[in-house]
Protein backbone atom coordinates (compact mmCIF):
# COMPACT_ATOMS: atom_id res chain seq x y z
CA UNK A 1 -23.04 -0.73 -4.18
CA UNK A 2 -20.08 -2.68 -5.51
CA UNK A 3 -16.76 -0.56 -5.47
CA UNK A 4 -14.42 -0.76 -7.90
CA UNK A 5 -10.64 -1.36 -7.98
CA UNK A 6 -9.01 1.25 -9.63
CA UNK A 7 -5.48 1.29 -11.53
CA UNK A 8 -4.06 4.49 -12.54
CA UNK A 9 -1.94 4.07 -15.82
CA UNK A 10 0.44 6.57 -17.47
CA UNK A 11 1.83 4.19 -20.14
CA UNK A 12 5.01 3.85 -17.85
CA UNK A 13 5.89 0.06 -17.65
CA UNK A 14 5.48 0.52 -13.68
CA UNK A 15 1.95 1.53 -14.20
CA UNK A 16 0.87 -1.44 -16.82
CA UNK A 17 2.37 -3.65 -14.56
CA UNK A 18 0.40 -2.34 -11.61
CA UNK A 19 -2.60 -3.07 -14.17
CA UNK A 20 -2.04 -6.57 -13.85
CA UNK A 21 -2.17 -6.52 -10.10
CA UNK A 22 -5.36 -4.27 -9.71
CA UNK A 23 -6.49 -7.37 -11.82
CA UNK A 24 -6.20 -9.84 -9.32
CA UNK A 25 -7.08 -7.85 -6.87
CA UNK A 26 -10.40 -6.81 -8.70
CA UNK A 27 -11.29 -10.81 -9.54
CA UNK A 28 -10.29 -11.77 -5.91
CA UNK A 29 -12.40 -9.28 -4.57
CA UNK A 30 -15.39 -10.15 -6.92
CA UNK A 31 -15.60 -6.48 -8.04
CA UNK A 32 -14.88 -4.60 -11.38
CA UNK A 33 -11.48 -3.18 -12.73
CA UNK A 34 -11.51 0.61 -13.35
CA UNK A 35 -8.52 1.84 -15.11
CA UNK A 36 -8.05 5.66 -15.26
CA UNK A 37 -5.92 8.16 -17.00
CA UNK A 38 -5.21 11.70 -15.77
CA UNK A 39 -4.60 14.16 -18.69
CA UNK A 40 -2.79 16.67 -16.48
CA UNK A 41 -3.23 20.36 -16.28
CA UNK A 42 -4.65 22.20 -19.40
CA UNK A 43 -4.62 25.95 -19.64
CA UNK A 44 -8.23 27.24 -18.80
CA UNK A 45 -8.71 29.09 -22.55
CA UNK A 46 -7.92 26.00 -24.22
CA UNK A 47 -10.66 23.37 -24.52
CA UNK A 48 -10.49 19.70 -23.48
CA UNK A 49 -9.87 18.55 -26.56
CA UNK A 50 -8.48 20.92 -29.78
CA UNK A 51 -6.59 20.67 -33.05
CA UNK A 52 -2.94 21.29 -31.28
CA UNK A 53 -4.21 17.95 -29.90
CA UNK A 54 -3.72 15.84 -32.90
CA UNK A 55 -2.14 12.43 -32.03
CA UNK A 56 -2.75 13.00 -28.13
CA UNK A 57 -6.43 11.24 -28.33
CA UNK A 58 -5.82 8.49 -30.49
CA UNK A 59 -2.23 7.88 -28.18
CA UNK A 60 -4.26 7.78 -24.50
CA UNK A 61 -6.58 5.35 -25.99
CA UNK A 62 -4.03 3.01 -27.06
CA UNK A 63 -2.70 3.51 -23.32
CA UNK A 64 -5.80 2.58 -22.42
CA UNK A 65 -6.65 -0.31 -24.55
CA UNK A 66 -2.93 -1.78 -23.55
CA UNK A 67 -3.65 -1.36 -20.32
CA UNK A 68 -7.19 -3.11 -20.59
CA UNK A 69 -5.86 -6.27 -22.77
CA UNK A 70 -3.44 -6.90 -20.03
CA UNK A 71 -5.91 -6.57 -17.33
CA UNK A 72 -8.43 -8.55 -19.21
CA UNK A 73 -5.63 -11.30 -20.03
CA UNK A 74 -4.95 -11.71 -16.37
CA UNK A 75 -8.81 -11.85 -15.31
CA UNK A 76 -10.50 -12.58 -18.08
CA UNK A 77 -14.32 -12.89 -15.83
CA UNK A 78 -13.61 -9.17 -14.52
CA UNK A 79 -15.63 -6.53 -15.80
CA UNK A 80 -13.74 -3.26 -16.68
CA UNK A 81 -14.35 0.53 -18.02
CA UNK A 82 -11.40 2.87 -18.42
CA UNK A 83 -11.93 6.83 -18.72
CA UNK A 84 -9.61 9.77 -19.20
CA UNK A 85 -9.96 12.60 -16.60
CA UNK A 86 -8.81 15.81 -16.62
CA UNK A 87 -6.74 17.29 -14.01
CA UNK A 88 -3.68 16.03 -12.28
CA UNK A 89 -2.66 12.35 -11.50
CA UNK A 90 -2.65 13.09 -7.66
CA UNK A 91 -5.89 14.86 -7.49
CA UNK A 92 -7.82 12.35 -10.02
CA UNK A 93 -6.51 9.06 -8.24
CA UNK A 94 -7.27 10.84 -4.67
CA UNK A 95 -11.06 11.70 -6.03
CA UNK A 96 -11.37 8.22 -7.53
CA UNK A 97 -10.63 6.66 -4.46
CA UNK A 98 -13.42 7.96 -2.40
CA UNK A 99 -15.63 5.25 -4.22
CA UNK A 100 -13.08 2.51 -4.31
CA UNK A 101 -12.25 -0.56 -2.40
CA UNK A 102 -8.86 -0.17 -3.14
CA UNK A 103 -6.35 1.73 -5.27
CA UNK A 104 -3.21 0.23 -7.26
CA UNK A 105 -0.51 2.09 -8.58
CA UNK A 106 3.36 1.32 -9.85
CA UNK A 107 6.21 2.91 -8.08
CA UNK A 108 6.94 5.15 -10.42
CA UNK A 109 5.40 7.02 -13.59
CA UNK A 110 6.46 8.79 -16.65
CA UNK A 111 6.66 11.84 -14.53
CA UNK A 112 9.73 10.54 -12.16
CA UNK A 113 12.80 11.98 -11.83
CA UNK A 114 15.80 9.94 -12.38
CA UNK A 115 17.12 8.01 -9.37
CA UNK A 116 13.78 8.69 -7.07
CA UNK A 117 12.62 5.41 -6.09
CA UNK A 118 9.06 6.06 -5.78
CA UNK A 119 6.66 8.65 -7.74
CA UNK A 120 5.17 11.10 -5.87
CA UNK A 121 1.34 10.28 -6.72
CA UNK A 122 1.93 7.06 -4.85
CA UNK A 123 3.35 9.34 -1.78
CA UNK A 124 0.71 11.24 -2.47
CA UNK A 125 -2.26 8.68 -2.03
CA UNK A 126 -0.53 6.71 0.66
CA UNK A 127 -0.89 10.23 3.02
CA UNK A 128 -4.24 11.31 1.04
CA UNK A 129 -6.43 8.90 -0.26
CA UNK A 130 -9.71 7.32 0.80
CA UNK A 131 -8.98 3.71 0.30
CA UNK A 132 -6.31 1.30 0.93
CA UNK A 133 -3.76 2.01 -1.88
CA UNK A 134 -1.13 -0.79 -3.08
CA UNK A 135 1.94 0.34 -4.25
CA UNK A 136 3.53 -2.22 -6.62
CA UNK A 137 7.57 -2.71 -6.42
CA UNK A 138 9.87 -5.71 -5.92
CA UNK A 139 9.57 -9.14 -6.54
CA UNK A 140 6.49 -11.01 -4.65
CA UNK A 141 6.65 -14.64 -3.80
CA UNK A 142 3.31 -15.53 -4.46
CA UNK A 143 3.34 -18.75 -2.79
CA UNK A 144 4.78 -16.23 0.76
CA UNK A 145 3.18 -14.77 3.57
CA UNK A 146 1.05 -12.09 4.04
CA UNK A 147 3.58 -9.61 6.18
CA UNK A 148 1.28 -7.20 8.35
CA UNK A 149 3.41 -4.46 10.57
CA UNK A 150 1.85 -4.37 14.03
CA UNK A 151 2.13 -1.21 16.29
CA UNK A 152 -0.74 -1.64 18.28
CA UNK A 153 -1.61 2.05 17.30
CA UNK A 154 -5.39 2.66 16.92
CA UNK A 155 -4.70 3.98 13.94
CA UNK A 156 -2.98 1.02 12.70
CA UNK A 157 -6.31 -0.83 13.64
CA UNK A 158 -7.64 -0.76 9.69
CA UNK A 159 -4.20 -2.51 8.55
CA UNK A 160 -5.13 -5.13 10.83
CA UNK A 161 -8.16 -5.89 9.59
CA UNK A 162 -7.07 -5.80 5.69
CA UNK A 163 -4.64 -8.35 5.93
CA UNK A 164 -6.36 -10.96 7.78
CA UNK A 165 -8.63 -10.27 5.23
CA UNK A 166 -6.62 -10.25 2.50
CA UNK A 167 -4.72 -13.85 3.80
CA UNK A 168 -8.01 -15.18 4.20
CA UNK A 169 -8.76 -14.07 0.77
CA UNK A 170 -5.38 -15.53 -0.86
CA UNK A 171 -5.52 -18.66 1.72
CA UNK A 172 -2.04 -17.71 2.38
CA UNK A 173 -0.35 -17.54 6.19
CA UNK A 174 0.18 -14.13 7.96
CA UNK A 175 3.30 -13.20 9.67
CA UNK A 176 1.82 -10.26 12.22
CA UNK A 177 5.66 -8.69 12.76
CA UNK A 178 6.24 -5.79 15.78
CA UNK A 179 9.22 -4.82 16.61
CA UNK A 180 10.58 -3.15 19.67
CA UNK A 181 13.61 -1.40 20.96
CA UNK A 182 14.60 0.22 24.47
CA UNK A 183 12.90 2.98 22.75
CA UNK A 184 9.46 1.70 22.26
CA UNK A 185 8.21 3.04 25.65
CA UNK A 186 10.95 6.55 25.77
CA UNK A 187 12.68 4.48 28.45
CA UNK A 188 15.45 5.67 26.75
CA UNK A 189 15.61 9.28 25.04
CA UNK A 190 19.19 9.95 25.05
CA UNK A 191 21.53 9.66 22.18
CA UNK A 192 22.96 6.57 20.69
CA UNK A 193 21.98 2.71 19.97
CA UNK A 194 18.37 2.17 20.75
CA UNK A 195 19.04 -1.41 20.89
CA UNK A 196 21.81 -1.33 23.67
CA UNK A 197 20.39 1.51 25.29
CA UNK A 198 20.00 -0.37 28.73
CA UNK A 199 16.23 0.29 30.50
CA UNK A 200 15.76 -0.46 34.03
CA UNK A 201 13.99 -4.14 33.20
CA UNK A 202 14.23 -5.06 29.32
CA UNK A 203 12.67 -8.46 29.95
CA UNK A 204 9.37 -6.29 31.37
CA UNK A 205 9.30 -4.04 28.45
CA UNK A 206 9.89 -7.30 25.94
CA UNK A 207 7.21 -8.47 27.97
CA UNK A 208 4.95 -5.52 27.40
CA UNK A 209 5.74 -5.62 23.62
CA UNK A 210 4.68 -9.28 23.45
CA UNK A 211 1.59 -8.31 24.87
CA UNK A 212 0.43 -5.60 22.55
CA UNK A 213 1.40 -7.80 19.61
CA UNK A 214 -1.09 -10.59 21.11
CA UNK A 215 -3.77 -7.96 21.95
CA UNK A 216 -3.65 -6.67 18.50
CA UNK A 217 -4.48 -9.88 16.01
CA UNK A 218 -5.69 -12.05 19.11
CA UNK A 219 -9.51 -10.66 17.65
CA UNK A 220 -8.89 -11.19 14.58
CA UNK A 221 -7.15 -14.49 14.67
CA UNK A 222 -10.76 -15.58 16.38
CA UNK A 223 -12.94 -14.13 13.30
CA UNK A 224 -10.54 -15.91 10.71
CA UNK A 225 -9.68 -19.04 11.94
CA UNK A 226 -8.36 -20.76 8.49
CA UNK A 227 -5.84 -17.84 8.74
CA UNK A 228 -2.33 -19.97 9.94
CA UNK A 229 -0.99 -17.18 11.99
CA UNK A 230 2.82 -16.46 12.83
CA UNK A 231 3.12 -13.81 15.50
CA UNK A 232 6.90 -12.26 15.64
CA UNK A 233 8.16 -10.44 18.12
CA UNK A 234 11.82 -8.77 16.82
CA UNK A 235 13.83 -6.49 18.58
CA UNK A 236 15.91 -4.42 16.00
CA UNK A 237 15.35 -1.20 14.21
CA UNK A 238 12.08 -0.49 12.90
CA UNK A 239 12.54 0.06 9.22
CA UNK A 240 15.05 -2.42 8.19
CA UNK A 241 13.45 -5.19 10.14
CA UNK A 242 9.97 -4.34 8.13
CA UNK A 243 12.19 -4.16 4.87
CA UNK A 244 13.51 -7.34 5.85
CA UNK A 245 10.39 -9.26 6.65
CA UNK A 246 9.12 -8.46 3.08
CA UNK A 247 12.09 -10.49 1.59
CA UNK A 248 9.78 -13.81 0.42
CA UNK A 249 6.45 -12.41 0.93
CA UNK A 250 3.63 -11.78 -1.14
CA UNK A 251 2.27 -8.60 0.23
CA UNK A 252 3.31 -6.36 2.98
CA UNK A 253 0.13 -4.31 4.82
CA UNK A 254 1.13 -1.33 7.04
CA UNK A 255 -0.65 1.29 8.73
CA UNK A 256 -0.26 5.07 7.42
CA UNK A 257 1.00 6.35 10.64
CA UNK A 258 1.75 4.65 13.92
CA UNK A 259 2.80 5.22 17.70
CA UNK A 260 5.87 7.07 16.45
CA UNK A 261 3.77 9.42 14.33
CA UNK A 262 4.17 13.05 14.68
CA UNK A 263 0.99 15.07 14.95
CA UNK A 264 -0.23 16.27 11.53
CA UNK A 265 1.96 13.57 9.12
CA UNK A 266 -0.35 11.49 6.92
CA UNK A 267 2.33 8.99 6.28
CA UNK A 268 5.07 8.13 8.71
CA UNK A 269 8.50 7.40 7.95
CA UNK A 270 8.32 3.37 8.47
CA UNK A 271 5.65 3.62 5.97
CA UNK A 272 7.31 5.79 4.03
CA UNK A 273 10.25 3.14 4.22
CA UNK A 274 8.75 0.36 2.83
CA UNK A 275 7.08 2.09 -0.10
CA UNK A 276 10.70 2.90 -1.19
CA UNK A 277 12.32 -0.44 0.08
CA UNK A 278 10.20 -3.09 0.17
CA UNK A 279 11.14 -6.36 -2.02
CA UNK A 280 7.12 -6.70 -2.95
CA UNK A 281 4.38 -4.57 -3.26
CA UNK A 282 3.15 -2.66 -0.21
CA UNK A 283 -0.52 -1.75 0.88
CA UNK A 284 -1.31 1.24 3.04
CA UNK A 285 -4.01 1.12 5.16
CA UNK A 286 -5.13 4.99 6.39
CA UNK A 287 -7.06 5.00 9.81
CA UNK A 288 -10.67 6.56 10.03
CA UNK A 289 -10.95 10.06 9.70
């Protein structure tokens, strides 16, 4: 069975642009292009469809058939259906997803609030959903890198895998980034500067760091050897060294949670970071259930 990538589109410039990229992805990929439109809650004694509804039907379908002339103007070869579903954008993109190979959405919708930089169904499907969902934002250089955030988490296995796939399928270099602090191992756990926070041998723990970085695409780098391969080891903060690393790249892969996960999130906060901050579009990969 061939599964689909799937767009959600609300009309919202964000989410025709995401159109374009679930596009790509779709003719990349060698799959078809669903494009779906959540109605959004409807009072139970009213039916689907009803004469205060005059004007709604023939205005999704123009959504729709926008949305599709775009898609099919990027990839024309890509075959593509488009439906309208009832129920709320969250719970229709999370249910779609369960047969998709991946899930594309803009940053923000109709429905955002002024001055939020990301919508909340992206949030939503990042934490929730049951494929790989690519959040579209910023500026990608499409001749970049592939930027993949290493942890070394077994949860962050998955996000491994996707973007030595995904370089592989773009024939573009990867740039496997981890980055470490005196706080990657609690060597140090009071307050202050995690990165002059002095440890008892810093060279050991870089040392360690190195290590798990080398353990954790050293597989991978073996099953996709046309894949040119930068492995780099930073110490700084966490978030803005991610953020950072996106500057110039085409695509930025993270894992939903990592080592620094609390028990019971379904998104961390570094992933959580670059959704809102990256400077191109960002791909969250969820571990197995």
């Amino acid at each position: 069975m061939t599964h689909p990538v799937i767009a959600g589109v609300d009309g919202s410039a964000s989410s025709l642009e995401a159109v374009e990229v679930a596009a790509r992805e779709a003719q990349l990929r060698g799959v078809p292009l669903r494009i779906v439109h959540a109605l959004g809650h409807r009072p139970a004694d009213r039916p689907f469809w009803s004469p205060a509804d005059r004007g709604l039907e023939p205005m999704i379908q123009g959504v729709l058939a926008c949305a599709e002339e775009r898609a099919r103007t990027i990839a024309p070869g890509v075959a593509i259906t488009r439906s309208v579903v009832a129920g709320e954008a969250v719970q229709v993109l999370e249910i779609e997803s369960r047969s998709a190979s991946l899930a594309v959405v803009g940053s923000r919708g109709l429905s955002g609030f002024s001055g939020l930089l990301l919508g909340s169904t992206a949030v939503h499907l990042a934490g929730h959903g049951h494929c790989p969902l690519m959040v579209v934002r910023g500026r990608p250089d499409p001749a970049g890198p592939v930027v993949l955030a290493v942890d070394g988490s077994e949860a962050g296995a998955g996000a491994v895998e996707f973007a030595f796939t995904e370089a592989a399928r773009r024939k573009a270099p990867l740039v496997a980034v981890h980055v470490w602090n005196t706080w990657s191992e609690r060597a140090y756990e009071g307050p202050g500067d995690p990165l002059n926070a002095t440890v008892a041998d810093a060279e050991q723990l870089r040392e360690a760091e190195q290590h798990l970085l080398d353990e954790s695409v050293a597989a991978w780098q073996e099953k996709f050897p046309e894949v040119v391969v930068e492995r780099s080891l930073v110490r700084s903060r966490v978030r803005p060294a991610l953020i950072s690393a996106s500057g110039g790249a085409q695509l930025v892969v993270v894992g939903a949670r990592g080592r620094g996960g609390f028990t019971g999130l379904l998104l961390g906060s570094v992933s959580q970071a670059l959704l809102h901050h990256a400077h191109c579009p960002v791909t969250v990969v969820r571990g197995k259930e």
